[in-house]
Protein backbone atom coordinates (compact mmCIF):
# COMPACT_ATOMS: atom_id res chain seq x y z
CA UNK A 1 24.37 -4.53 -25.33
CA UNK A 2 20.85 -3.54 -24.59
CA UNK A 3 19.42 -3.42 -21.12
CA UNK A 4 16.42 -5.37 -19.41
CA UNK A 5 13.74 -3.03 -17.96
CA UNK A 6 15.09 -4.97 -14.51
CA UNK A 7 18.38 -3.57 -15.28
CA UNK A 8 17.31 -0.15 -16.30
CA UNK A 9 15.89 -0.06 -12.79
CA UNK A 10 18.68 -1.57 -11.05
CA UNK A 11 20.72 1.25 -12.38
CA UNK A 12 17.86 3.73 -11.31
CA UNK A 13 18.27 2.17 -7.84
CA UNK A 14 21.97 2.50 -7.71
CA UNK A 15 22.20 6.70 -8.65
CA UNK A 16 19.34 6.95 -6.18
CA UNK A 17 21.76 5.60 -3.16
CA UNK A 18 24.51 7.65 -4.64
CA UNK A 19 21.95 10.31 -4.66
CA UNK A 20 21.16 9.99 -0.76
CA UNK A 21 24.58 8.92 0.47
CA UNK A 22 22.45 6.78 2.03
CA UNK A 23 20.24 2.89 1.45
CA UNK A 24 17.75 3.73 4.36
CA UNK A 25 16.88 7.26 2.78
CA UNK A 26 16.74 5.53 -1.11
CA UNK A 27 14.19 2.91 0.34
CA UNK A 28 12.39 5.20 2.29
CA UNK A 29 11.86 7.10 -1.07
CA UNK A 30 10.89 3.93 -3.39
CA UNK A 31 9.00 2.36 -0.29
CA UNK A 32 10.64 -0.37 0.26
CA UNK A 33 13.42 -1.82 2.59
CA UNK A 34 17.00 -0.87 2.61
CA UNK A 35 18.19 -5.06 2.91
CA UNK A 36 15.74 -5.57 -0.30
CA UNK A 37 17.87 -2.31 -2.00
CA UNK A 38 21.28 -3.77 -0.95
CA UNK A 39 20.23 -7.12 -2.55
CA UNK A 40 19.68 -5.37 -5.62
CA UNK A 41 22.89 -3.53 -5.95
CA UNK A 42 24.74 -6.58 -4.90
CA UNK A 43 23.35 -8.31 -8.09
CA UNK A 44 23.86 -5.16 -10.05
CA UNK A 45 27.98 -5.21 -8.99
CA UNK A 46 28.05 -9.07 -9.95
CA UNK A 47 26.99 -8.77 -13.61
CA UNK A 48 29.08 -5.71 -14.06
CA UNK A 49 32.01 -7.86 -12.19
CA UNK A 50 32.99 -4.38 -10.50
CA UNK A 51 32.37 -2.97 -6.85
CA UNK A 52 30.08 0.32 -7.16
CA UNK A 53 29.58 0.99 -3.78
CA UNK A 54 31.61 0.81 -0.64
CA UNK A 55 29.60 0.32 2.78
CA UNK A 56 30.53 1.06 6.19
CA UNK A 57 28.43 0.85 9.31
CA UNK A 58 27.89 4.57 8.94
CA UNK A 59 28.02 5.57 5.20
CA UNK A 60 27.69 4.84 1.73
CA UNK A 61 29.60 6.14 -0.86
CA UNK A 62 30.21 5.38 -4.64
CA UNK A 63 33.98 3.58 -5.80
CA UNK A 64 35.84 5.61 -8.79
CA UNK A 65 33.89 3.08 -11.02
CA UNK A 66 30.59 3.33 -9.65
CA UNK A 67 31.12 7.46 -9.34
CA UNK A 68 31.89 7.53 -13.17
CA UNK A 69 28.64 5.24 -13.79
CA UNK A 70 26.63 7.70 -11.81
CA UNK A 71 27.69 10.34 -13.90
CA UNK A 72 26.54 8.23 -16.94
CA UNK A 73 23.27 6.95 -15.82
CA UNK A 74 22.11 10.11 -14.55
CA UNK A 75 23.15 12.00 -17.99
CA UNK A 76 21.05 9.18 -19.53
CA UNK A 77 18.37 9.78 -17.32
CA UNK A 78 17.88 13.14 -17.81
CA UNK A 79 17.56 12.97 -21.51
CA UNK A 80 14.84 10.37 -21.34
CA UNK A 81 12.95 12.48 -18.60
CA UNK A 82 13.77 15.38 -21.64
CA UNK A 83 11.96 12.91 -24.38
CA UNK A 84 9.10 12.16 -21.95
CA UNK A 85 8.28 15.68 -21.13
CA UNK A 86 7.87 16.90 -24.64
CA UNK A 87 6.14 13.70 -25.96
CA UNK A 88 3.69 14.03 -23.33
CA UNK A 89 3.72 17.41 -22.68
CA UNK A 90 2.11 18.48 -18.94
CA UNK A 91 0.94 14.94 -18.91
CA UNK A 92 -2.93 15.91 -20.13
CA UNK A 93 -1.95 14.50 -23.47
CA UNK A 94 -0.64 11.20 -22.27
CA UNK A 95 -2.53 7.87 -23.86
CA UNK A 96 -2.19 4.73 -23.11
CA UNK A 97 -3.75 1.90 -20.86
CA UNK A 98 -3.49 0.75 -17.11
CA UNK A 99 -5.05 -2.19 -15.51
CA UNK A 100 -5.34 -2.27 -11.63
CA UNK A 101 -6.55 -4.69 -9.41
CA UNK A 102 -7.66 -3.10 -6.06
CA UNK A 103 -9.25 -3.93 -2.72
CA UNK A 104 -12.54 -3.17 -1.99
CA UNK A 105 -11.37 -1.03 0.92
CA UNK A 106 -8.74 1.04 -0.60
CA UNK A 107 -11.46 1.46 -4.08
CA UNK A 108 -13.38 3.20 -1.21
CA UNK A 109 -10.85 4.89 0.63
CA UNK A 110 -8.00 5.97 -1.90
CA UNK A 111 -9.91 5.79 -5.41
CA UNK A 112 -13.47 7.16 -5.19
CA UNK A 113 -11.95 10.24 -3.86
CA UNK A 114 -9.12 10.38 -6.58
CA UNK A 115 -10.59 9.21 -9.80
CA UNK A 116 -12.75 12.27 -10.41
CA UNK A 117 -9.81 14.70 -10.47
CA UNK A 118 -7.54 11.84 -12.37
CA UNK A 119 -9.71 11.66 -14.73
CA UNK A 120 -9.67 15.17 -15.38
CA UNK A 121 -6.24 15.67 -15.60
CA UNK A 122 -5.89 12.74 -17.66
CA UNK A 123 -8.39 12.52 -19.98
CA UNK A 124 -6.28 10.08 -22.76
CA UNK A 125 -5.30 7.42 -19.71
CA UNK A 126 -7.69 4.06 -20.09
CA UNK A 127 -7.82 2.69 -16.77
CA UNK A 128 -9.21 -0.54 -16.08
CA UNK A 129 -10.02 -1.22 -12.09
CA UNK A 130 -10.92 -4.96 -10.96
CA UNK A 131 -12.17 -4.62 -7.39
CA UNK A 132 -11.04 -7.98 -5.83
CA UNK A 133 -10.55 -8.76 -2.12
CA UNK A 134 -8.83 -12.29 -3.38
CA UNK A 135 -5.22 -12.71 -3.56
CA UNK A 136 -4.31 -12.64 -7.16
CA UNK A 137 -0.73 -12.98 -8.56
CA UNK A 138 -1.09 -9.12 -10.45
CA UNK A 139 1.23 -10.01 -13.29
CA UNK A 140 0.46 -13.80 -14.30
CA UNK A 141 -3.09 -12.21 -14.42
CA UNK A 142 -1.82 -9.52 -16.38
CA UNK A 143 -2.17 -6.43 -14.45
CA UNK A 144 -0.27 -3.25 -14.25
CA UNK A 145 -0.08 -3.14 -10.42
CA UNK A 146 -2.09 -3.72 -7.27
CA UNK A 147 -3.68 -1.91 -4.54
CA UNK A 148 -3.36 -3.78 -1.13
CA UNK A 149 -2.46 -3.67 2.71
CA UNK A 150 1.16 -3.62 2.92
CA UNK A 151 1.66 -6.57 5.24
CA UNK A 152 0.66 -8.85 2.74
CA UNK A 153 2.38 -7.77 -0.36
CA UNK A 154 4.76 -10.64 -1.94
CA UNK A 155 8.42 -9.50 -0.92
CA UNK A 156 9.69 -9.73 -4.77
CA UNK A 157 7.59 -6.56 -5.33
CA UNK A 158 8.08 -2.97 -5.62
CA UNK A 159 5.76 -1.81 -2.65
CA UNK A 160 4.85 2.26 -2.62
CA UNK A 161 2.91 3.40 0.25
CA UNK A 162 0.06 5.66 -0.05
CA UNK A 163 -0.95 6.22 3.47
CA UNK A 164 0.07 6.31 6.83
CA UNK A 165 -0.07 3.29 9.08
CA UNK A 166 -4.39 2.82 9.46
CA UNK A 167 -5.55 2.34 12.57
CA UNK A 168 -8.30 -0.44 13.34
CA UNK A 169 -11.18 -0.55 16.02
CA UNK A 170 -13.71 -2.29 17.05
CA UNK A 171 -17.17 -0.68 16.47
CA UNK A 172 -21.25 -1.95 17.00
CA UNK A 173 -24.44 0.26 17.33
CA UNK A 174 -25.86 1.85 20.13
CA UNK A 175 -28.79 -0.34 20.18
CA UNK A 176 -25.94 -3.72 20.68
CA UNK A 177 -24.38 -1.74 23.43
CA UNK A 178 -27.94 -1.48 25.47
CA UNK A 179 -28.59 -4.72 25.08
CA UNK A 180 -25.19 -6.69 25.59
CA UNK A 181 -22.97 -4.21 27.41
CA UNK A 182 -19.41 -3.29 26.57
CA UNK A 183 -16.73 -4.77 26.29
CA UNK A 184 -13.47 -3.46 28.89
CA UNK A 185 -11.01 -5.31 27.58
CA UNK A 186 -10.48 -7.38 24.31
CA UNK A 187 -10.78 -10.91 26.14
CA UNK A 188 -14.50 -9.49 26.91
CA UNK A 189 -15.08 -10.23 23.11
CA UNK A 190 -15.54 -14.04 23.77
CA UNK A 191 -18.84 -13.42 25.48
CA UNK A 192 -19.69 -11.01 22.81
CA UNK A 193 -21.45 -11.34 18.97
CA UNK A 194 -19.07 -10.23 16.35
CA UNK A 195 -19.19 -9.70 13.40
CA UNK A 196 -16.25 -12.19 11.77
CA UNK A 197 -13.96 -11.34 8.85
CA UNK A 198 -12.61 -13.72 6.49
CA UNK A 199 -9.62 -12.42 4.04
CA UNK A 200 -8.86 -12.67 1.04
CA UNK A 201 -6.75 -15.90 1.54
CA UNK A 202 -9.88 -17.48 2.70
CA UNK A 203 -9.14 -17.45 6.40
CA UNK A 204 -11.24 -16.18 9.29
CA UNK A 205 -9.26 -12.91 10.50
CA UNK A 206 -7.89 -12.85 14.40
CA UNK A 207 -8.48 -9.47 16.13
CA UNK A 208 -5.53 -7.79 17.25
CA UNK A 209 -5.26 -5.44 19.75
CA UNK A 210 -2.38 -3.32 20.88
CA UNK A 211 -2.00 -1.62 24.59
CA UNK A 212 1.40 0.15 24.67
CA UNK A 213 3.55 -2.93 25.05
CA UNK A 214 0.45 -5.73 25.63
CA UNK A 215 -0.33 -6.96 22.16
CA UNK A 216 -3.24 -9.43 21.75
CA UNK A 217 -5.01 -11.96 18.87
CA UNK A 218 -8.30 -12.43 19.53
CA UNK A 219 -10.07 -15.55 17.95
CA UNK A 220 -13.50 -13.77 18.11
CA UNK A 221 -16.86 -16.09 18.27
CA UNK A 222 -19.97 -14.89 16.26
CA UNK A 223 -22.67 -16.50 13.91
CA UNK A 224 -22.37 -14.19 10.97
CA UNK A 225 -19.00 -13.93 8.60
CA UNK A 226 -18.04 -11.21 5.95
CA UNK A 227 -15.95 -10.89 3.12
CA UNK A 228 -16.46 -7.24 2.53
CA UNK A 229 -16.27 -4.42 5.39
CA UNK A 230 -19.40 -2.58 3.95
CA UNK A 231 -21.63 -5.54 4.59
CA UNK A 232 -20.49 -5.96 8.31
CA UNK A 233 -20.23 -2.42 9.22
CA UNK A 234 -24.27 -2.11 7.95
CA UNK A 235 -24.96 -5.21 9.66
CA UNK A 236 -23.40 -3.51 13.00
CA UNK A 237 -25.71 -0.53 12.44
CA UNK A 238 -28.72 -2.87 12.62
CA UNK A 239 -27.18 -4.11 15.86
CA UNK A 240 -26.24 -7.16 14.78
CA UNK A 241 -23.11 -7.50 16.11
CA UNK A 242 -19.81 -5.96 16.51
CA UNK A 243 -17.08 -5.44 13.85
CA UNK A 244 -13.53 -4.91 13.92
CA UNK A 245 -12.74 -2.71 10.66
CA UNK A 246 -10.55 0.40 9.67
CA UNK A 247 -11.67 3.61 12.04
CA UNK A 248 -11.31 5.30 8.27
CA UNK A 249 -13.85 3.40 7.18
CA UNK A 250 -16.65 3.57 10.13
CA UNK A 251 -15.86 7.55 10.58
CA UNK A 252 -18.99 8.59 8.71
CA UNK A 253 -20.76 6.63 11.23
CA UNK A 254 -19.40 7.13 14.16
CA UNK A 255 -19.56 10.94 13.66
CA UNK A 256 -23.15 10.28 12.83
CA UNK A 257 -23.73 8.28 15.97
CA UNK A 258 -24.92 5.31 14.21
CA UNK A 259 -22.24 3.99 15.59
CA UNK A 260 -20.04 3.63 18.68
CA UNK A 261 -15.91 2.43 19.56
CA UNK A 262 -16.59 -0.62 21.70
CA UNK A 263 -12.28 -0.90 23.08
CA UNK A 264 -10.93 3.25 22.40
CA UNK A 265 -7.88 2.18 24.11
CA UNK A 266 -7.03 -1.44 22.19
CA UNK A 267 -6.97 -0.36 18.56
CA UNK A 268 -4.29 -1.38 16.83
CA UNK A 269 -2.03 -0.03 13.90
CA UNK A 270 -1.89 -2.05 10.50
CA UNK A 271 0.46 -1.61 7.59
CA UNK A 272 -0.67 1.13 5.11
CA UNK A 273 -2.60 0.67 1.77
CA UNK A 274 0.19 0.14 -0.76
CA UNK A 275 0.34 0.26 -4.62
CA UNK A 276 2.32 -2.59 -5.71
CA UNK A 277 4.06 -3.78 -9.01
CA UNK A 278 6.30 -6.41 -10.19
CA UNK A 279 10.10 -5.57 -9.56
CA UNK A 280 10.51 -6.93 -13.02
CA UNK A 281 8.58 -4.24 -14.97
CA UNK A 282 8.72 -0.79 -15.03
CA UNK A 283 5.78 1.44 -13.50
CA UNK A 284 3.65 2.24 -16.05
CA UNK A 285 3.10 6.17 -16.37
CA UNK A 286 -0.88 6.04 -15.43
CA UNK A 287 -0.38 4.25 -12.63
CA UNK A 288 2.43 6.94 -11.80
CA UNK A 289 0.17 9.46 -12.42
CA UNK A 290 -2.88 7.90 -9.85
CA UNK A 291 -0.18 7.67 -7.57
CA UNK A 292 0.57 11.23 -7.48
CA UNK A 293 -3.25 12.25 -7.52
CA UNK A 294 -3.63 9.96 -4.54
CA UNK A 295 -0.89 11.74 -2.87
CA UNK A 296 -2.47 15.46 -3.85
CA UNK A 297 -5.76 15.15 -2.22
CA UNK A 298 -4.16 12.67 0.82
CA UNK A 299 -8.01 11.11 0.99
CA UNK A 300 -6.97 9.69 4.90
CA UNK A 301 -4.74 12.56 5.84
């Protein structure tokens, strides 16, 4: 019986958790949640019609059956990694294709900084980037993976973080603060110009705000709207307005004084920029490898 790429990685899943003892520790590897792993394994365990695993409130541990498919599947796996390392070599001499459809923010943040040394390492990999800020389903439009904030990634996807949690603040120009004042607290915004966002769903964005436990959406007003965070943040430095963005992204300027933190103590803390695939396909080995490079020079570190 031959096996599905879906199965392949079911198995992968499974030796992982025997691996770690532990679901929590195998998601936090892969990125993803530990209820989203046990759904998988459950499936796994009802087309082999045997139990693998058993689970108490405290541990995880592999049946006789499941110990003795372990044993297998990691036997197996360690003569493919064997085949892969000496067809490929040090990975210079890989070939082959990726597509990757990105946001504008993270092309900015994660792969302008990466993409010189990727492509010096691999020289053979062809990859194609679309830079899209619209939701796009990545593999009915026939990419390899996606680059987006982790909040809104579809949950029937394999989700891989690349960053920390990013912090967001609001930011506007010296010149907007002499003339309009500052806001104190995020309510102050209504009598403010700001500089709105709509997303890639088509919606205008609410600003959210965090205080230790006082969380806040703020439906800001303003006569100008923006797709893409470059445009507003060099309409801010011309004073237009303010603009709630990442503080990775207006650094440059507010170390340069172009620009100024209107709320320091409301930002708030967003999901991380995540590389995404289908659960139904295997990664493919250039996107692997970007991943990595990403994770070498750790561009928002």
């Amino acid at each position: 019986m031959s096996l599905s790429r879906a199965e392949v990685y079911d198995l992968s899943i499974f030796l992982l958790i025997v691996q770690y003892r532990s679901f929590r520790k195998a998601a936090d590897n892969l990125g993803v949640t530990a209820s989203a792993l046990s759904h998988r394994v459950k499936a796994l365990e009802e087309r082999l019609g045997v139990r693998l695993l058993n689970r108490t409130s405290r541990s995880v541990a592999p049946t006789v059956a499941g110990s003795a498919l372990a044993e297998k599947v990691s036997a197996g796996l360690d003569l493919i990694n064997s085949g892969l390392e000496e067809l490929h070599g040090h990975h210079e001499g890989t070939a082959g294709s990726v597509r990757l459809n990105v946001l504008r923010d993270a092309s900015t943040l994660l792969l302008r900084p990466a993409l010189p040394i990727f492509l010096q390492r691999f020289p053979n990999i062809e990859l194609e980037i679309a830079v899209d800020d619209h939701f796009v389903d990545v593999t009915a439009e026939g990419f390899d993976a996606g680059l987006r904030y982790g909040g809104t990634i579809p949950e029937d996807m394999i989700a891989i973080p690349l960053t920390p949690p990013l912090k967001w603040v609001v930011v506007g120009a010296p010149a907007y603060f002499e003339r309009h004042g500052r806001p104190e607290l995020p309510d102050d915004l209504h009598s403010h110009q700001c500089i709105r966002i709509r997303t890639g769903r088509g919606q205008i964005y609410k600003w959210e705000f965090e205080q230790g436990d006082d969380r806040r959406e703020i439906d800001v007003p303003g006569s100008l709207i923006s797709s893409e965070s470059a445009f507003a943040i060099n309409a801010a430095i011309d004073g237009i307005g303010l603009f709630y963005c990442l503080e990775k992204l207006a650094s440059p300027h507010l170390a340069a004084g172009r620009l100024e933190v209107a709320l320091p103590q409301w930002s708030s803390i967003g999901p991380p920029l995540s590389m995404y695939y289908s659960s139904r396909r295997q990664l493919p080995l250039g996107i692997s490898a970007l991943i990595q490079v990403i994770r070498d020079i750790n561009p928002l570190k």
